[in-house]
C-alpha atoms as a PDB file:
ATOM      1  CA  UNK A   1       0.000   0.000   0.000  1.00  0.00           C
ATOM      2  CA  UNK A   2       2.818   2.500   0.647  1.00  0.00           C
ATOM      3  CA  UNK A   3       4.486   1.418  -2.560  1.00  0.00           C
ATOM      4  CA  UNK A   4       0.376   2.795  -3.976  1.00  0.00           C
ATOM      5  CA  UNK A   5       0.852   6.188  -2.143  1.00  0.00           C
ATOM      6  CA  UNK A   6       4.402   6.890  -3.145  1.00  0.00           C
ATOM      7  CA  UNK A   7       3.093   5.618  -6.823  1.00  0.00           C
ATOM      8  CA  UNK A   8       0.213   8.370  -6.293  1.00  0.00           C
ATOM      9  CA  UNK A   9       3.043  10.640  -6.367  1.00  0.00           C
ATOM     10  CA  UNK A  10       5.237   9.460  -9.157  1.00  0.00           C
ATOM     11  CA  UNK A  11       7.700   8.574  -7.087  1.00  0.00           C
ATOM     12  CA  UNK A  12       9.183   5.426  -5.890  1.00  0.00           C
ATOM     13  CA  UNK A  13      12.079   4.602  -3.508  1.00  0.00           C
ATOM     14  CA  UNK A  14      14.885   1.979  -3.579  1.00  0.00           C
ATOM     15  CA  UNK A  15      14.770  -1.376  -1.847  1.00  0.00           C
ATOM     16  CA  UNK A  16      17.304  -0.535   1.128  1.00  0.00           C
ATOM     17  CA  UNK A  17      14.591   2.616   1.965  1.00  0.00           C
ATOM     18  CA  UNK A  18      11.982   0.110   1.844  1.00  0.00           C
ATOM     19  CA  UNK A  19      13.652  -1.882   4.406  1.00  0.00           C
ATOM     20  CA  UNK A  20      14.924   0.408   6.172  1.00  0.00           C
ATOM     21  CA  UNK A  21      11.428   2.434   6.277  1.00  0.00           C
ATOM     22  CA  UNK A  22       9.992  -0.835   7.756  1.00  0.00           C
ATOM     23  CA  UNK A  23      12.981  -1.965  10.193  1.00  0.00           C
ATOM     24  CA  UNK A  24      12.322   1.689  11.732  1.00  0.00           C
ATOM     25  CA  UNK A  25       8.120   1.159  12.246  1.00  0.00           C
ATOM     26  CA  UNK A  26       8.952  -2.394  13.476  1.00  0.00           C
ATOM     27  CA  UNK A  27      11.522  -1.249  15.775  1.00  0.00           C
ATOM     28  CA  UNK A  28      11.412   0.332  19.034  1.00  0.00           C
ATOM     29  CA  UNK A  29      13.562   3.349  19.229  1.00  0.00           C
ATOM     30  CA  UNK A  30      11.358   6.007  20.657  1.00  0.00           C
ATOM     31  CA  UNK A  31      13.147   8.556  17.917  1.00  0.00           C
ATOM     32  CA  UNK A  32      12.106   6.907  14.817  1.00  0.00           C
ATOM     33  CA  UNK A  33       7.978   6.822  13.032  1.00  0.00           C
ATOM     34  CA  UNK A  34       5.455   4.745  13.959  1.00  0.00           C
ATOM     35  CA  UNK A  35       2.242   4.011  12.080  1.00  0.00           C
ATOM     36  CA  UNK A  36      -1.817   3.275  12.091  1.00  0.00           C
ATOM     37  CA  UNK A  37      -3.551   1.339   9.524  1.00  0.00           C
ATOM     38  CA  UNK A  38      -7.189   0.952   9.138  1.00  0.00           C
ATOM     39  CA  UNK A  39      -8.927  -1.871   7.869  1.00  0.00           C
ATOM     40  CA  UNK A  40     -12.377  -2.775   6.152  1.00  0.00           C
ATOM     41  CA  UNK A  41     -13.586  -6.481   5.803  1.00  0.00           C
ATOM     42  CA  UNK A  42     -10.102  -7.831   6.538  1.00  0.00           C
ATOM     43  CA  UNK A  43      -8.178  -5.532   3.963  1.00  0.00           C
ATOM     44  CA  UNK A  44      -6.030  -2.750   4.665  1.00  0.00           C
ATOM     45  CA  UNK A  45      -7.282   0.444   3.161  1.00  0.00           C
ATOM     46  CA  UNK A  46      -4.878   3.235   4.794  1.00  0.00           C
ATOM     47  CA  UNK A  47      -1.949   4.240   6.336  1.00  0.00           C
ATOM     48  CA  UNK A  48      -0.185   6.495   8.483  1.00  0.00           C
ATOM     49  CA  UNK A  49       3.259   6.894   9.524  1.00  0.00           C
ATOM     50  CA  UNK A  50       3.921   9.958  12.252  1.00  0.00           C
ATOM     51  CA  UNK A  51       6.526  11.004  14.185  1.00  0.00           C
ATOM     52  CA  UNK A  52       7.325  12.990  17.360  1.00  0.00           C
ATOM     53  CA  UNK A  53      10.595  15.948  17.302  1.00  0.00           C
ATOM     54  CA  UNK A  54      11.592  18.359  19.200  1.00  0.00           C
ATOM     55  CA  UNK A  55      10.775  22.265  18.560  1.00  0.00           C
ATOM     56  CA  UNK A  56      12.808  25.185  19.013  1.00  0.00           C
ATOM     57  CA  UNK A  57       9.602  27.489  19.869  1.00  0.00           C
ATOM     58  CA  UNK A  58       8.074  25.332  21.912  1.00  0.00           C
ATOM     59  CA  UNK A  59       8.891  23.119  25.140  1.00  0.00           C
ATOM     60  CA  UNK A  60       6.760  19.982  24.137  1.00  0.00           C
ATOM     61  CA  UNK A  61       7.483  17.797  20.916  1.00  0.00           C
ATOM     62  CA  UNK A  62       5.342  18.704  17.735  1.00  0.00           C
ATOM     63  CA  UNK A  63       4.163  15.766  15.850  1.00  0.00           C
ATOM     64  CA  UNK A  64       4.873  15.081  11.895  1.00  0.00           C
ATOM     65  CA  UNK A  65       2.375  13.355  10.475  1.00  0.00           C
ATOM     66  CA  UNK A  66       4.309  12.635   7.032  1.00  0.00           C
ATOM     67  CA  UNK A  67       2.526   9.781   4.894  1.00  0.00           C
ATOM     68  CA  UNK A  68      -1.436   9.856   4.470  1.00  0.00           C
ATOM     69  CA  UNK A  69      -3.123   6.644   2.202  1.00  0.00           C
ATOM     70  CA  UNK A  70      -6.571   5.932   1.670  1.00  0.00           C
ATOM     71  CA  UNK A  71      -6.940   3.630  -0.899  1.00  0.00           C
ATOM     72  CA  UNK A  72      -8.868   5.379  -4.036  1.00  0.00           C
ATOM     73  CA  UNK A  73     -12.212   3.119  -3.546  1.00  0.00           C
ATOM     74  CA  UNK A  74     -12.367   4.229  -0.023  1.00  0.00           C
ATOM     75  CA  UNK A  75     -11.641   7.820  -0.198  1.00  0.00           C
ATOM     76  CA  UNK A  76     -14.415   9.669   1.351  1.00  0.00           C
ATOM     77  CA  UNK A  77     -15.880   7.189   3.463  1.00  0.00           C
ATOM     78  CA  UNK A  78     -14.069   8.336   6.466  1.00  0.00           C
ATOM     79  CA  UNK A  79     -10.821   6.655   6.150  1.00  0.00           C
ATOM     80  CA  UNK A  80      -8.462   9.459   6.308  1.00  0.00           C
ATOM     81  CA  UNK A  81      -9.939  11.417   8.744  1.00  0.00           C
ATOM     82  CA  UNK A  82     -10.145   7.923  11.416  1.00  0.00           C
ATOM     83  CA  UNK A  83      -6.658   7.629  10.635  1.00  0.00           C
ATOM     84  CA  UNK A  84      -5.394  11.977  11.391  1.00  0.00           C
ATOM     85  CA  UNK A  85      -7.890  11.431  14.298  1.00  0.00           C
ATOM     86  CA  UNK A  86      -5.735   8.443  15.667  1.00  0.00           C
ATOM     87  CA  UNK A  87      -2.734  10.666  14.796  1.00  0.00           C
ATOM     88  CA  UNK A  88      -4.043  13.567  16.987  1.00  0.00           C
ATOM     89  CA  UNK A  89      -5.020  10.829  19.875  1.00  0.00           C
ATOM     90  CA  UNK A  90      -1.479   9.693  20.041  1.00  0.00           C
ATOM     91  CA  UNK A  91      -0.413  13.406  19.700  1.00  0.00           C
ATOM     92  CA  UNK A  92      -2.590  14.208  22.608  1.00  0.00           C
ATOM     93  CA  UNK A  93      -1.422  11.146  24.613  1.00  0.00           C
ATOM     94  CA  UNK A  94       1.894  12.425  24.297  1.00  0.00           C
ATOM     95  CA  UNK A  95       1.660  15.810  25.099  1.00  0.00           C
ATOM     96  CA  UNK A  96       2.360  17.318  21.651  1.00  0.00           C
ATOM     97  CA  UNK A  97       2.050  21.079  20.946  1.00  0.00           C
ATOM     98  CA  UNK A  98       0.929  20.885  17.389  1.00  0.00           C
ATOM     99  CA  UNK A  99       0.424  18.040  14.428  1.00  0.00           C
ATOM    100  CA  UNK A 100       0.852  18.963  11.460  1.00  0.00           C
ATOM    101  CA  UNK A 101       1.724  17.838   7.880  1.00  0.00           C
ATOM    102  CA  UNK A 102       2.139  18.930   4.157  1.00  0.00           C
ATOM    103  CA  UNK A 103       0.234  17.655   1.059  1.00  0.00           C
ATOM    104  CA  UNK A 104       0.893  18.890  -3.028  1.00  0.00           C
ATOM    105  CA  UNK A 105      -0.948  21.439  -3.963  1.00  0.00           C
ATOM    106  CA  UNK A 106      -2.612  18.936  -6.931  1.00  0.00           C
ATOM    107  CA  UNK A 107      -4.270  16.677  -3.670  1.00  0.00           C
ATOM    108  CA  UNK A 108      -7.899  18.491  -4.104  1.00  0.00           C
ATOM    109  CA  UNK A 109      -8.866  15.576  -2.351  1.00  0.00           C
ATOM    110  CA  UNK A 110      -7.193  15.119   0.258  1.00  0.00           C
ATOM    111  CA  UNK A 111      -7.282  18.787   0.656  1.00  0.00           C
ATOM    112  CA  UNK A 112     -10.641  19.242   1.194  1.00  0.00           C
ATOM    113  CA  UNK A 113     -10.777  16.946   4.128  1.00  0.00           C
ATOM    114  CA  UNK A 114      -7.408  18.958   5.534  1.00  0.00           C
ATOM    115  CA  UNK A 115      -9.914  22.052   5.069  1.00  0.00           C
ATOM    116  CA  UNK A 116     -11.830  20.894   7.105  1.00  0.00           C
ATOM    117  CA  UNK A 117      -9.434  19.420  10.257  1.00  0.00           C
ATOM    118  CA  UNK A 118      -6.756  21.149  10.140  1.00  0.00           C
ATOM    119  CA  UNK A 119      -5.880  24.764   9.592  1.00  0.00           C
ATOM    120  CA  UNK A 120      -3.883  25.941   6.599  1.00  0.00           C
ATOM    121  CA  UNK A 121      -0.417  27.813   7.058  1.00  0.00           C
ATOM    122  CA  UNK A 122       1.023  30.326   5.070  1.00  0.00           C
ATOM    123  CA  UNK A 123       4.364  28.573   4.892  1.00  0.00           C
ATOM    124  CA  UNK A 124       5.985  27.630   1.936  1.00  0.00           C
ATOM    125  CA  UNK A 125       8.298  24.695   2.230  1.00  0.00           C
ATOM    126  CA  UNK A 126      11.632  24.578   0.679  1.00  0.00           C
ATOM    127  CA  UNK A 127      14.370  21.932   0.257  1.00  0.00           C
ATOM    128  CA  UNK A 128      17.900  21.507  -1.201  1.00  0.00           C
ATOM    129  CA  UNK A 129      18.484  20.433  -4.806  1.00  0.00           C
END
């Protein structure tokens, strides 16, 4: 299913991120993501993988969620927002100051749902070539 969402972005990873992607949700260092699927009739239909860092404005850790996957015969039937809810019950468990997360500007989709959760920022992300 992740290999779906990364595909949904015409993008794809190598093997060794693959395994190392999945050695880090199976493992137990504190540090690294952790996930929440949800499931209909015995099949997965969505993912989540979130993480907890530190923040240099605020005392408590923020929490990243960074991969969101419905699969496309599920989307709108609640799926994505049971699985940012679970995100911001963890968050809340673990005293977190904020969630938050970034989508592409294409997602109309998903973006209407993060209309309607969340609260858009007026940042602009940038990265190195």
């Amino acid at each position: 299913m992740w290999r779906d969402y990364l595909a949904f972005y015409e993008t794809a990873v190598a093997d060794d991120i693959y395994d190392s992607t999945f050695a880090r949700l199976l493992g137990d260092d504190p540090h690294d993501f952790s996930c929440f699927v949800a499931e209909s009739g015995g099949q997965l239909v969505g993912l989540t993988h979130y993480l907890f860092h530190r923040h240099a404005w605020k005392v408590e850790p923020v929490c990243y969620l960074q991969d969101l996957y419905a699969r496309p015969q599920t989307r709108g039937t609640g799926v994505g927002r049971a699985l940012i809810q679970a995100v911001y019950n963890e968050a809340d468990r673990q005293g977190a100051a904020s969630v938050y997360w970034l989508t592409q500007d294409f997602n109309e989709t998903a973006r209407k749902l993060y209309d309607r959760i969340g609260k858009k920022t007026p940042f602009i992300r940038y990265q190195r070539p």
